[in-house]
Structures are given as C-alpha cells and as structure tokens.
N, C-alpha and C. Protein backbone atom coordinates (compact mmCIF):
# COMPACT_ATOMS: atom_id res chain seq x y z
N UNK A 1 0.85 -1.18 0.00
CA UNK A 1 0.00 0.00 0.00
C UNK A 1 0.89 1.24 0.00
N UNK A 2 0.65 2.51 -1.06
CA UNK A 2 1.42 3.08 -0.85
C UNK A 2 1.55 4.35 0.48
N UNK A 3 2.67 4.68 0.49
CA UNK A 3 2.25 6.15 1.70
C UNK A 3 2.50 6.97 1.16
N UNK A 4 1.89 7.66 0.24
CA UNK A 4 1.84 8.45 -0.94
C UNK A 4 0.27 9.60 -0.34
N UNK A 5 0.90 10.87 0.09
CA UNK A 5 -0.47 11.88 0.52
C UNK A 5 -1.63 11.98 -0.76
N UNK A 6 -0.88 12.08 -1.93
CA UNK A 6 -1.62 12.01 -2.90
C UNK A 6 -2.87 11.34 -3.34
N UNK A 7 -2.30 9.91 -2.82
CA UNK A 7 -3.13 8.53 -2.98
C UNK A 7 -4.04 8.08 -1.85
N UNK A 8 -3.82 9.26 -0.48
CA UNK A 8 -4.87 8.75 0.18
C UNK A 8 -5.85 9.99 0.37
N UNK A 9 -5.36 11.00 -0.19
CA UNK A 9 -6.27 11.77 -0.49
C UNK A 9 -7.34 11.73 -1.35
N UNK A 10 -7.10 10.92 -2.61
CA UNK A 10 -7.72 10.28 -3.89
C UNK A 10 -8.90 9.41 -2.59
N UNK A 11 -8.24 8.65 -2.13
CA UNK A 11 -9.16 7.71 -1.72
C UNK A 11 -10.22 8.28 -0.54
N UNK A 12 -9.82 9.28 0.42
CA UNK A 12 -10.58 10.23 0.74
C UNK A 12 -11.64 10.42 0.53
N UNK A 13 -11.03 11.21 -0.70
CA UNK A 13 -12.58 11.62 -2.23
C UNK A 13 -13.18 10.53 -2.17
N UNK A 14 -12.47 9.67 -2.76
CA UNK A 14 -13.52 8.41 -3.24
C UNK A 14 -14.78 8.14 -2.24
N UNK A 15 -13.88 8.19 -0.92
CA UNK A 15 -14.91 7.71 0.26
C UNK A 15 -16.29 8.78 0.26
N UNK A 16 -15.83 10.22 0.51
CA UNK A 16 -16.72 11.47 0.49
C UNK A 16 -17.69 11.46 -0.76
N UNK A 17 -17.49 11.35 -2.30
CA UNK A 17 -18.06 11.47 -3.09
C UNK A 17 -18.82 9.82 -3.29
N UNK A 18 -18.24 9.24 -3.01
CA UNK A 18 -19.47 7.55 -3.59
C UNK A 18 -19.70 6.72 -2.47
N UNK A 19 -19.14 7.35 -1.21
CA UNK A 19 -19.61 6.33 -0.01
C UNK A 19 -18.32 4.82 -0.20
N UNK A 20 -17.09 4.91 -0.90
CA UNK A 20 -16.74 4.07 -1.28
C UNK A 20 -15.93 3.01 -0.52
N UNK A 21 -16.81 1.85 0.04
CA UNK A 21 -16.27 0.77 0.79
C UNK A 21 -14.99 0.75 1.02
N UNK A 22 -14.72 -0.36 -0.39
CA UNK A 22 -12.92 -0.04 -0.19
C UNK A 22 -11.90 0.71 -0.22
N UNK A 23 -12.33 2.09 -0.70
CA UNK A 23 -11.49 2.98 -0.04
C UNK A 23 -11.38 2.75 0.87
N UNK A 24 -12.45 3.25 1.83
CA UNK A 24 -12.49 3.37 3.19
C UNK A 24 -11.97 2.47 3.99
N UNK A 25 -11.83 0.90 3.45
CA UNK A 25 -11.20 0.02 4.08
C UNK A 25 -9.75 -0.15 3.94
N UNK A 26 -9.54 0.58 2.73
CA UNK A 26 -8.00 0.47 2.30
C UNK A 26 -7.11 1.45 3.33
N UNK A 27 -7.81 2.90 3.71
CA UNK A 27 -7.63 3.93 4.61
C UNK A 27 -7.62 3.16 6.08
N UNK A 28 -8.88 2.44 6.42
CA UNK A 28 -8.78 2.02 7.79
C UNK A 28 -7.52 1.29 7.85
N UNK A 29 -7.06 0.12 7.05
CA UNK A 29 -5.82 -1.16 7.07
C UNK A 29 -5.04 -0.85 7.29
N UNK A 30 -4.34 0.72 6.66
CA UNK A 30 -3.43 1.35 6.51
C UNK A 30 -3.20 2.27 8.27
N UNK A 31 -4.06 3.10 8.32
CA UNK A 31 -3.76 4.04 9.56
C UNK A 31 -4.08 3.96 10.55
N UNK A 32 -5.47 2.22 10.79
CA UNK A 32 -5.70 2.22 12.39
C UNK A 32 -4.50 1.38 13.08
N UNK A 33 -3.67 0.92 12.75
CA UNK A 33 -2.49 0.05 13.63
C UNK A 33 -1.73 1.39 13.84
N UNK A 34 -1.53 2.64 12.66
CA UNK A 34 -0.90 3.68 13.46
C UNK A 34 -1.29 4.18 14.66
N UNK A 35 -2.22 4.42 14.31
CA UNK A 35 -3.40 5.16 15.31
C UNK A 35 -3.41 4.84 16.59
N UNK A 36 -3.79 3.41 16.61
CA UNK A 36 -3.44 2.69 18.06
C UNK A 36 -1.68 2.69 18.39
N UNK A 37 -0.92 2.95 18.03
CA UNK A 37 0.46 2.83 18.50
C UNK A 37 0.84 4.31 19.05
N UNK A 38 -0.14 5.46 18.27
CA UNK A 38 0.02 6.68 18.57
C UNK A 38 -0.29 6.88 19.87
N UNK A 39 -1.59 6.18 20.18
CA UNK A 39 -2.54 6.08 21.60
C UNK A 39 -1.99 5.60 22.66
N UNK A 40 -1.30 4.30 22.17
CA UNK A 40 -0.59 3.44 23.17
C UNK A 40 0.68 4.21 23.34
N UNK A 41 1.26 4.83 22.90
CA UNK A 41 2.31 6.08 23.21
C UNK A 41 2.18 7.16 24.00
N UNK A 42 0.57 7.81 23.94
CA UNK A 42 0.42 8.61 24.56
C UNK A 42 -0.25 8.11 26.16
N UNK A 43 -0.07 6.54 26.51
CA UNK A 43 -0.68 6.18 27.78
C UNK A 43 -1.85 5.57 27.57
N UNK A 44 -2.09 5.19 26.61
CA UNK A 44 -3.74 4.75 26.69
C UNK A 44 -3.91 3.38 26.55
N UNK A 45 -4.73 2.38 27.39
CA UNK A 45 -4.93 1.27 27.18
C UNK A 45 -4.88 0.52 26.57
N UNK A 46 -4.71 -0.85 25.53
CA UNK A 46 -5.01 -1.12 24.49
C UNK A 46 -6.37 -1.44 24.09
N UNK A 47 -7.07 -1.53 25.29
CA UNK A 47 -8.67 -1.97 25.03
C UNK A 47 -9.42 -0.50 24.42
N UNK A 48 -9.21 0.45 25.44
CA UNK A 48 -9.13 1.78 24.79
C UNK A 48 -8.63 2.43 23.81
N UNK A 49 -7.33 2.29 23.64
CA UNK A 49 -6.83 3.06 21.97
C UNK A 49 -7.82 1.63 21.13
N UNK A 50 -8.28 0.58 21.21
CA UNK A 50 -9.11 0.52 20.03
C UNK A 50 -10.30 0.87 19.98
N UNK A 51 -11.38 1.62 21.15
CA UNK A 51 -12.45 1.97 21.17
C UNK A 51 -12.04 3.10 20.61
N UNK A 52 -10.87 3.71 20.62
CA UNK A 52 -10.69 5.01 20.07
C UNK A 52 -10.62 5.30 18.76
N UNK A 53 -9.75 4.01 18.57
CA UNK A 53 -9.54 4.21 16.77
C UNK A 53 -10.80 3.86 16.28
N UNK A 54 -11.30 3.06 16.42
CA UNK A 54 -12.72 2.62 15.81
C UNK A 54 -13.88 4.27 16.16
N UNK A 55 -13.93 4.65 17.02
CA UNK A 55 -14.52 5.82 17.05
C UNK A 55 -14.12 7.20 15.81
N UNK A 56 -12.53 7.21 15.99
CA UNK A 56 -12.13 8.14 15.03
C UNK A 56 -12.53 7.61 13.77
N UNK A 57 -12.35 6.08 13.37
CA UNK A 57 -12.45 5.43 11.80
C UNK A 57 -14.25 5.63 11.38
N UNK A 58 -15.08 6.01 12.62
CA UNK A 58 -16.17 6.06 12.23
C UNK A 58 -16.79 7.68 11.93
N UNK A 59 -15.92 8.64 12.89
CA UNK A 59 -15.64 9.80 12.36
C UNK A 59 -14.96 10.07 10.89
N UNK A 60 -14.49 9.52 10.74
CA UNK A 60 -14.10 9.92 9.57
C UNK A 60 -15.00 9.28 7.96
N UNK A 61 -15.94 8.40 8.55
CA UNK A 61 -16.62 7.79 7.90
C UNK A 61 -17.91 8.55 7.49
N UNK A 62 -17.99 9.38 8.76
CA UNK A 62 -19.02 10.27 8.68
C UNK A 62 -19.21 11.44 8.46
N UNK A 63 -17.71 11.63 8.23
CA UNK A 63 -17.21 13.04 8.18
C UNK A 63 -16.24 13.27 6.97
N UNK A 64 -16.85 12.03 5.93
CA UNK A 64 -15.52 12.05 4.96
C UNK A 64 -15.59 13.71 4.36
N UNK A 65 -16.84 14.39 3.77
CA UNK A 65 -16.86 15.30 3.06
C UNK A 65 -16.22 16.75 3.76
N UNK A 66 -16.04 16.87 5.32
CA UNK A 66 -15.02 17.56 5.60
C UNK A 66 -14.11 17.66 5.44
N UNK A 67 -13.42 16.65 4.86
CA UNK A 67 -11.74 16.58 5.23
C UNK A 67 -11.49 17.61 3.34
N UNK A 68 -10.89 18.27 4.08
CA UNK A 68 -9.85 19.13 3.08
C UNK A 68 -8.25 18.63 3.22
N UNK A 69 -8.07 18.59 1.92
CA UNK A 69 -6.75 18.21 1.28
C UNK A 69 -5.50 19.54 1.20
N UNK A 70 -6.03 20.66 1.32
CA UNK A 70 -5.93 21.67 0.96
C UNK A 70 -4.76 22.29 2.64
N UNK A 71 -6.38 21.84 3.73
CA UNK A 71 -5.74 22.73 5.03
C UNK A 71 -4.98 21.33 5.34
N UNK A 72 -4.67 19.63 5.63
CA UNK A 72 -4.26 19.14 6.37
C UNK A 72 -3.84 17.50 5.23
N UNK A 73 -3.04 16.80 5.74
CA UNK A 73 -2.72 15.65 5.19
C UNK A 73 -4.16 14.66 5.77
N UNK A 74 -3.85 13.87 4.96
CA UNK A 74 -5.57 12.23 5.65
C UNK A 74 -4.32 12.17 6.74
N UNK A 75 -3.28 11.81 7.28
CA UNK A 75 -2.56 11.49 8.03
C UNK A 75 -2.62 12.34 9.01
N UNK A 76 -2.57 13.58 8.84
CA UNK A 76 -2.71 15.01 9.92
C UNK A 76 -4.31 14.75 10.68
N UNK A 77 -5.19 14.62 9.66
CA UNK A 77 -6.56 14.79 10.14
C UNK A 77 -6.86 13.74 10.78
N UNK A 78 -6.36 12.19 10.50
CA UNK A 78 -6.76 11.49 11.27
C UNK A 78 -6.29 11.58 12.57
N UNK A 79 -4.84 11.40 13.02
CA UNK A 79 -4.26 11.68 14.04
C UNK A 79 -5.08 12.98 14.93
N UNK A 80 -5.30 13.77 14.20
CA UNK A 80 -6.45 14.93 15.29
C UNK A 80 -7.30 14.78 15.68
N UNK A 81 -8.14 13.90 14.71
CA UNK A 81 -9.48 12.90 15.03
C UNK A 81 -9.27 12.22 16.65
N UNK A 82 -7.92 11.12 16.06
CA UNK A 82 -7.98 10.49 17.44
C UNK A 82 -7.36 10.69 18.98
N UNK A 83 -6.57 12.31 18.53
CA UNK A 83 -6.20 12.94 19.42
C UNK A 83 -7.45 13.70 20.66
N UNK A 84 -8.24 14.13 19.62
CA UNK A 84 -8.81 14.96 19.98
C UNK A 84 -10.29 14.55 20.95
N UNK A 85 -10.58 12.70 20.57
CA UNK A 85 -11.00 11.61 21.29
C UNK A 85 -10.22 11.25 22.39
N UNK A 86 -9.09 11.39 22.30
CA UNK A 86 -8.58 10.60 23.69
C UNK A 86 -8.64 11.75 24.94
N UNK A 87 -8.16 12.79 24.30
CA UNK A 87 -8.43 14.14 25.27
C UNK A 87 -9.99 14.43 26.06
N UNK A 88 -10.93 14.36 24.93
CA UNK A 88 -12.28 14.73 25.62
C UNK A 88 -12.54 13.14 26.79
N UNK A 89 -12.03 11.97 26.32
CA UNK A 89 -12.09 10.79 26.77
C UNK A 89 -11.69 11.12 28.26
N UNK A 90 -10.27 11.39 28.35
CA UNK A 90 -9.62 11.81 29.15
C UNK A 90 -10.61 13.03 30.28
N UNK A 91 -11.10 14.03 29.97
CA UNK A 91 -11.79 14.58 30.52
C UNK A 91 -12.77 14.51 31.59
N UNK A 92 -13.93 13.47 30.34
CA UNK A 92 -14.79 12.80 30.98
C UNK A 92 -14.30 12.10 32.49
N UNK A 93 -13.11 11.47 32.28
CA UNK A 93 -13.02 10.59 33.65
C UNK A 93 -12.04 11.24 34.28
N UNK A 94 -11.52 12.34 34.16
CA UNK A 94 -11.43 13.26 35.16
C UNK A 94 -12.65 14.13 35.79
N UNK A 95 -13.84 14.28 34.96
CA UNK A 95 -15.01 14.75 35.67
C UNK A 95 -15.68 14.03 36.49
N UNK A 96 -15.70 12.56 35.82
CA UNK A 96 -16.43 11.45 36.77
C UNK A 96 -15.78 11.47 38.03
N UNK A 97 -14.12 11.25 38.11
CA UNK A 97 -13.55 11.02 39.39
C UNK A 97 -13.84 12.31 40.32
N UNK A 98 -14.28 13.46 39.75
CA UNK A 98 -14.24 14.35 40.86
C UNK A 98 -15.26 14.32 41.08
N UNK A 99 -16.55 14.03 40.38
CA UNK A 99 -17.97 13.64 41.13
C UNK A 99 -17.90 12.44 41.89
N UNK A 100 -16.86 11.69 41.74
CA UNK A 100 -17.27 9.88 43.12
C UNK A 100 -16.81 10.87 44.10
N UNK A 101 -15.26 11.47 43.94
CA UNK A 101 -14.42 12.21 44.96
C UNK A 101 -15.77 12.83 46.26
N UNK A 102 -16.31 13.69 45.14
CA UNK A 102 -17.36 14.61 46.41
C UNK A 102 -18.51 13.75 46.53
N UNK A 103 -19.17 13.01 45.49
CA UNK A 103 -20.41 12.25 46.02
C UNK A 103 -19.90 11.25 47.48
N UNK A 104 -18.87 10.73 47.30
CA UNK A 104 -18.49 9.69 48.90
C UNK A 104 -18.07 10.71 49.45
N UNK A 105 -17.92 11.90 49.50
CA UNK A 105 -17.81 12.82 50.64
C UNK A 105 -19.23 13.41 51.41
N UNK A 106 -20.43 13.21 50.63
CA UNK A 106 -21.30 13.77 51.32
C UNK A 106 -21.55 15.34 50.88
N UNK A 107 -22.53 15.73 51.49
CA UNK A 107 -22.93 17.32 51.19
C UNK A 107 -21.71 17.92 52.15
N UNK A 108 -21.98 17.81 53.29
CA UNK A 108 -20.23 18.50 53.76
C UNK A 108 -19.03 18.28 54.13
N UNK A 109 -18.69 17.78 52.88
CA UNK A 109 -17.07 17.53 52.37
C UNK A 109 -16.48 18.48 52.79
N UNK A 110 -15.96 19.98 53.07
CA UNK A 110 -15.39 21.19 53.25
C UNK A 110 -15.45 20.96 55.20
N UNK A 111 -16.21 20.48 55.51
CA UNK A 111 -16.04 20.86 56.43
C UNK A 111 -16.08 19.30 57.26
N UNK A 112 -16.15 17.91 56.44
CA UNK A 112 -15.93 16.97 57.44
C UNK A 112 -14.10 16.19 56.32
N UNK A 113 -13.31 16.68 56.71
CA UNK A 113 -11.89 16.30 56.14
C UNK A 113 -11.63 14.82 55.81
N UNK A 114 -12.06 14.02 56.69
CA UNK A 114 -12.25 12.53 56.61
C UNK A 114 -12.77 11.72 56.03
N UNK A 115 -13.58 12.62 55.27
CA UNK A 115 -14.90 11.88 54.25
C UNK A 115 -14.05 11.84 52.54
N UNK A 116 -13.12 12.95 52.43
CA UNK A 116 -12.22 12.74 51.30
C UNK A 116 -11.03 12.09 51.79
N UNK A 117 -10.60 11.20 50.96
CA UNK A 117 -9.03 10.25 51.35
C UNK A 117 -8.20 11.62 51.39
N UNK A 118 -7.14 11.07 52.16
CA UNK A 118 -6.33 12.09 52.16
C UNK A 118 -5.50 12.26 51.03
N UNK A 119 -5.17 11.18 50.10
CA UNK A 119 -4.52 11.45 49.24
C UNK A 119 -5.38 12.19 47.67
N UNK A 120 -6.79 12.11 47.82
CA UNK A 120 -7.37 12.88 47.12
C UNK A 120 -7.42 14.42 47.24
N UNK A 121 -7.68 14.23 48.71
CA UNK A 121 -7.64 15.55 49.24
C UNK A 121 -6.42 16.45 48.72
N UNK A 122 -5.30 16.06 48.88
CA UNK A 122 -3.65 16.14 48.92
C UNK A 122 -3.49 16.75 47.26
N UNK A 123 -3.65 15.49 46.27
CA UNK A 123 -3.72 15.95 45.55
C UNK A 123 -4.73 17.63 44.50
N UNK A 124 -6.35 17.51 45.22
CA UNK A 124 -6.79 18.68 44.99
C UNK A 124 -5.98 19.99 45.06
N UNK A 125 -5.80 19.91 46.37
CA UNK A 125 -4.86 21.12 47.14
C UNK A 125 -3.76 21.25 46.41
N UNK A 126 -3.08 20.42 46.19
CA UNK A 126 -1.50 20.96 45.40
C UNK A 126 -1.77 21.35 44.14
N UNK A 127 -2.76 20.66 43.05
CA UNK A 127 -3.29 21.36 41.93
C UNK A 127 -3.61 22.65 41.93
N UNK A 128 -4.53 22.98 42.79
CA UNK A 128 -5.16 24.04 42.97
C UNK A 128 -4.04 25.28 43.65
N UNK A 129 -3.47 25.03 44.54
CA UNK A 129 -2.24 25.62 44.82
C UNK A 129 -1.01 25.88 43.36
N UNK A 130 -1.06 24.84 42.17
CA UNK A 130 0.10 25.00 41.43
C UNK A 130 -1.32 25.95 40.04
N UNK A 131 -1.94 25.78 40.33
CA UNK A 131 -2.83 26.77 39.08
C UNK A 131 -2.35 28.00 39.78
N UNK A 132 -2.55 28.53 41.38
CA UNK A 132 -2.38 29.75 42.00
C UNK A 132 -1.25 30.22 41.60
N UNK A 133 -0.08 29.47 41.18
CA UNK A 133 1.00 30.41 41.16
C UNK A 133 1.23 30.33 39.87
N UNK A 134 0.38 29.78 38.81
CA UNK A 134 0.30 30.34 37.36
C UNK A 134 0.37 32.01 37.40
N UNK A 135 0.94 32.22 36.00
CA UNK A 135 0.38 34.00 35.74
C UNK A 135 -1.41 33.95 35.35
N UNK A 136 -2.16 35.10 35.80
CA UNK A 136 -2.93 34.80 35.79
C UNK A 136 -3.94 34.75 34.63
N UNK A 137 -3.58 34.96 33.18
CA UNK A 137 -3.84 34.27 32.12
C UNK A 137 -3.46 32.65 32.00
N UNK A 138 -2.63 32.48 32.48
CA UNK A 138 -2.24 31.13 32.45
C UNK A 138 -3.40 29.94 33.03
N UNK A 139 -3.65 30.54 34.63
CA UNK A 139 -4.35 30.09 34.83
C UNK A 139 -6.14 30.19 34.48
N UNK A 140 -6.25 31.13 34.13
CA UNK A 140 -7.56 31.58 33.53
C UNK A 140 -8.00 30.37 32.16
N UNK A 141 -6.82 30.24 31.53
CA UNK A 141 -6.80 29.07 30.37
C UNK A 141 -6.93 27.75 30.71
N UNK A 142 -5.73 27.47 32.00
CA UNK A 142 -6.06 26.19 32.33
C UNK A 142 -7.32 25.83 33.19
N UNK A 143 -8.19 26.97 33.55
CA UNK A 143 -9.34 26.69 34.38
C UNK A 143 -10.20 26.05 33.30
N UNK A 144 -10.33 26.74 32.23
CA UNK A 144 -11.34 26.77 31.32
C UNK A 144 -11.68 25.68 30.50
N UNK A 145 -9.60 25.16 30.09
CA UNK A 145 -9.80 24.12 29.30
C UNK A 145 -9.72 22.71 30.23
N UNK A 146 -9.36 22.53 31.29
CA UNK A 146 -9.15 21.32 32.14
C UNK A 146 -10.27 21.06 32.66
N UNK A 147 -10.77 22.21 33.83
CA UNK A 147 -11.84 22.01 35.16
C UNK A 147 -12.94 22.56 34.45
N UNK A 148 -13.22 23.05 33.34
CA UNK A 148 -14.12 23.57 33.06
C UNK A 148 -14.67 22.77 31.42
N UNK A 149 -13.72 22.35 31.21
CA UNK A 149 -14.23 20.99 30.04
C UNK A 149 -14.12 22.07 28.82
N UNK A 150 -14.20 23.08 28.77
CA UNK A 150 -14.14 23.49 27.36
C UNK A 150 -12.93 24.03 26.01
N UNK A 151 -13.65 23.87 25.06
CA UNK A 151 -12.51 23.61 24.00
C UNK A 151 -11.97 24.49 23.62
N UNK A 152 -10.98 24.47 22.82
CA UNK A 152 -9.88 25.56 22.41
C UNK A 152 -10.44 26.24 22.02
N UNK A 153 -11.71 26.02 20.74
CA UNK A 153 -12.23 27.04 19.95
C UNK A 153 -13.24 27.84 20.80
N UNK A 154 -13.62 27.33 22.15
CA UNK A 154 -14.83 27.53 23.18
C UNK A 154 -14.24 28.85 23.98
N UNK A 155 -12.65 28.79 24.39
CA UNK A 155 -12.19 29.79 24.77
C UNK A 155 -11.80 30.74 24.06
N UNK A 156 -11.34 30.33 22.85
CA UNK A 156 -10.82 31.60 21.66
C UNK A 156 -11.67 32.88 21.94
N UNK A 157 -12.75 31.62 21.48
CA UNK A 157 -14.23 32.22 21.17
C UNK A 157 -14.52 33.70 22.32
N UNK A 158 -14.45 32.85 23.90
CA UNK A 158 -15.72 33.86 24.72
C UNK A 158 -14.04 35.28 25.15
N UNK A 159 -12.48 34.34 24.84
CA UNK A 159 -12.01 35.49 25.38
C UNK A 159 -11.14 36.20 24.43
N UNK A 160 -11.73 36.26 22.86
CA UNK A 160 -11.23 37.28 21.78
C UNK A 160 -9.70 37.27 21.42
N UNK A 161 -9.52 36.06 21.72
CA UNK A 161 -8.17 34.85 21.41
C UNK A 161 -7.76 34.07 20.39
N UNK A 162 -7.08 34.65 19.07
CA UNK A 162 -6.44 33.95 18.18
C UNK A 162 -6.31 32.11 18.59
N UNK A 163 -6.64 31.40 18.34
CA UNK A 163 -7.12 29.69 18.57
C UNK A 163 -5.22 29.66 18.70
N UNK A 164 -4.35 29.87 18.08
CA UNK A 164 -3.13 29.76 17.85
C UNK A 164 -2.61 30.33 19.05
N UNK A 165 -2.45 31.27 19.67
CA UNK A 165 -2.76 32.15 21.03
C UNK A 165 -3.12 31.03 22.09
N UNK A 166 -4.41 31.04 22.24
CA UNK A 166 -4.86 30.00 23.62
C UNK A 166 -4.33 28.71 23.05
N UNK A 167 -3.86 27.74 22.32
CA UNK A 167 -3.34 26.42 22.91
C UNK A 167 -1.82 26.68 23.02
N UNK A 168 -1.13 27.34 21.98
CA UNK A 168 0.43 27.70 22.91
C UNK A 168 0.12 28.56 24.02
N UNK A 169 -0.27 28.90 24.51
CA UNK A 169 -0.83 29.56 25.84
C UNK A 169 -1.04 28.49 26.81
N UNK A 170 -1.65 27.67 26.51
CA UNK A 170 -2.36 26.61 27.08
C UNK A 170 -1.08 25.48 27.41
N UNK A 171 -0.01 25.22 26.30
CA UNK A 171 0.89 24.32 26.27
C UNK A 171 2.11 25.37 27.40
N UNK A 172 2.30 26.16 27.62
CA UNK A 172 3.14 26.87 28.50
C UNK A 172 2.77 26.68 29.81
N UNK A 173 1.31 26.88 30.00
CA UNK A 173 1.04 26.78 31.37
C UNK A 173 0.56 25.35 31.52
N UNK A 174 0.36 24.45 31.08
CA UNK A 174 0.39 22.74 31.19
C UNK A 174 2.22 22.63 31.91
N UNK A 175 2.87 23.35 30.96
CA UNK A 175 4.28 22.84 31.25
C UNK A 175 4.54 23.27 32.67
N UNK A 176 4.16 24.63 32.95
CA UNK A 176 4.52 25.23 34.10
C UNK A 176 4.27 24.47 35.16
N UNK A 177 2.55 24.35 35.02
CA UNK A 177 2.02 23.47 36.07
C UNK A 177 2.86 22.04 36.24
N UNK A 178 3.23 21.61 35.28
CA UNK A 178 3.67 20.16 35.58
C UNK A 178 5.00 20.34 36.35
N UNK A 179 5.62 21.27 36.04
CA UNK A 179 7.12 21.21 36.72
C UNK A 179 6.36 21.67 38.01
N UNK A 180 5.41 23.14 38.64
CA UNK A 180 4.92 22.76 39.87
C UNK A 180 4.70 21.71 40.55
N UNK A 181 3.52 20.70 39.86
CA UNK A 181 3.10 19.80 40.50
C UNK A 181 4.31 18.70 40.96
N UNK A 182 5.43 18.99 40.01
CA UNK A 182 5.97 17.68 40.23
C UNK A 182 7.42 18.60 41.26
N UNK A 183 7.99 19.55 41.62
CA UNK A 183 8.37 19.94 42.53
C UNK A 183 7.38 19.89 44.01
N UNK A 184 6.16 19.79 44.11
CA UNK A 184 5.25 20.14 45.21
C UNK A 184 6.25 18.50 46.19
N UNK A 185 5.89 18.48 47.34
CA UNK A 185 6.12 17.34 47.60
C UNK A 185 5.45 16.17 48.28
C-alpha cells in the first residue's frame, strides 16, 4: 500500500463522493495500527486506543466530506481525530472522578476532612495551589480548558483569542504546572 499523501487523499474523495467501501477500508488497514500505537504512546490502554480508533475510523466515515486536502494531510486529520477523542475521553473521567471524589464525601465535604481520602484531598490542594502560582492568564486558560471541560475554539471564542494564542498559551502553562506539581512534595 502506498504512503503516498496524494493517494490517500484520492481515496478520501472516493470515500466522500461515492460512499466508497474499499477505499475506506483500504484507509482504515493502513492508519488504524498507526493510530493505536500513537494512543498506546500517549498512555492509553489497548482496550481503549481501540475503542478510540474505531470511534475516530467512524468519524471519519461520517465526516468524509469535511476533510480538506488543501488545510491538512488524511494522516494530519486522522491523528487529530484520534487525538482529539482521547483528550475529551480523558476529561470525561477526570469529571467522573471528581464527582465519586465529592459524592463519597457527602454534602459537607469542606467541612468533614475525613470523608475525602487524604490522598485525594492532597492531591486537589496541590493542583489548585500550582494553578495559583500560574500568571494569571495562564491560569484563567487552564481553568477553562481542564476544570471547566471546554474547547480551544470555546475559549478563543468567549475570550477574543487567536485559537493559535490559547493552545500555545495553554501548552506553557500545562508545562509550568507540571514542573509545579511535580516539585510540590
């Protein structure tokens, strides 16, 4: 099969304009073993990077007539596809864990200490402590896009932010925070 941008762009088309099977299967053969090695690189399960790839392969199934040849490679777009799945993925069960966190704490968690583990607890506090000593754009970004679930284009959007702007923005203060968190002790 070749790895020729040309030729999987062709097949792209094919998929977008005739619904075309084997394209589409020739595209899946080819880039979901990447896909999953990309996933499994970035930490992700193997049971998961294949719910993932199969999610992205069905995005893109459904989404063939978006893909422009023009702004991104089939190789660029897929990889964003399944980037951009593992992240919201990722989210989700950082939202879930902080709803068990306070649901087994009860209505007054703040004020009964024992009802959160301490190492949950521990960890809140030092997060929340390493956002504090962000600059305070920094942290304004990481509130928005982490604890607050919303997307790059969601913040561009409400705070009159070049999209290019808030995620290198966003990738500075990820970094910051991480060297915080991981100095805290």
């Amino acid at each position: 099969m070749p790895d020729d941008t040309r030729y999987w762009g062709e097949q792209m088309r094919s998929v977008a304009a005739r619904e075309d099977m084997d394209a589409f299967l020739s595209i899946h053969d080819h880039f979901a073993p990447r896909l999953k090695r990309y996933l499994l690189g970035h930490g992700v399960s193997s049971a998961h990077a294949d719910d993932l790839v199969q999610e992205a392969m069905l995005r893109v199934w459904r989404n063939a007539a978006s893909f422009d040849p023009a702004r991104a490679t089939l190789s660029t777009w897929l990889f964003r596809i399944a980037r951009n799945l593992q992240i919201d993925a990722h989210r989700r069960e950082a939202c879930r864990e902080t709803e068990t966190v306070f649901a087994e704490a009860g209505d007054d968690w703040a004020s009964d200490e024992d009802a959160v583990s301490p190492d949950a607890y521990a960890d809140h506090v030092g997060l929340d402590r390493a956002i504090r000593e962000l600059p305070a754009g920094q942290a304004r970004l990481i509130r928005m896009s982490y604890l607050e679930a919303r997307s790059h284009s969601e913040i561009a959007a409400e705070l009159g932010m070049p999209l290019g702007s808030v995620k290198s923005t966003l990738r500075r203060a990820f970094a910051r925070l991480k060297a915080g968190l991981g100095a805290a002790p």
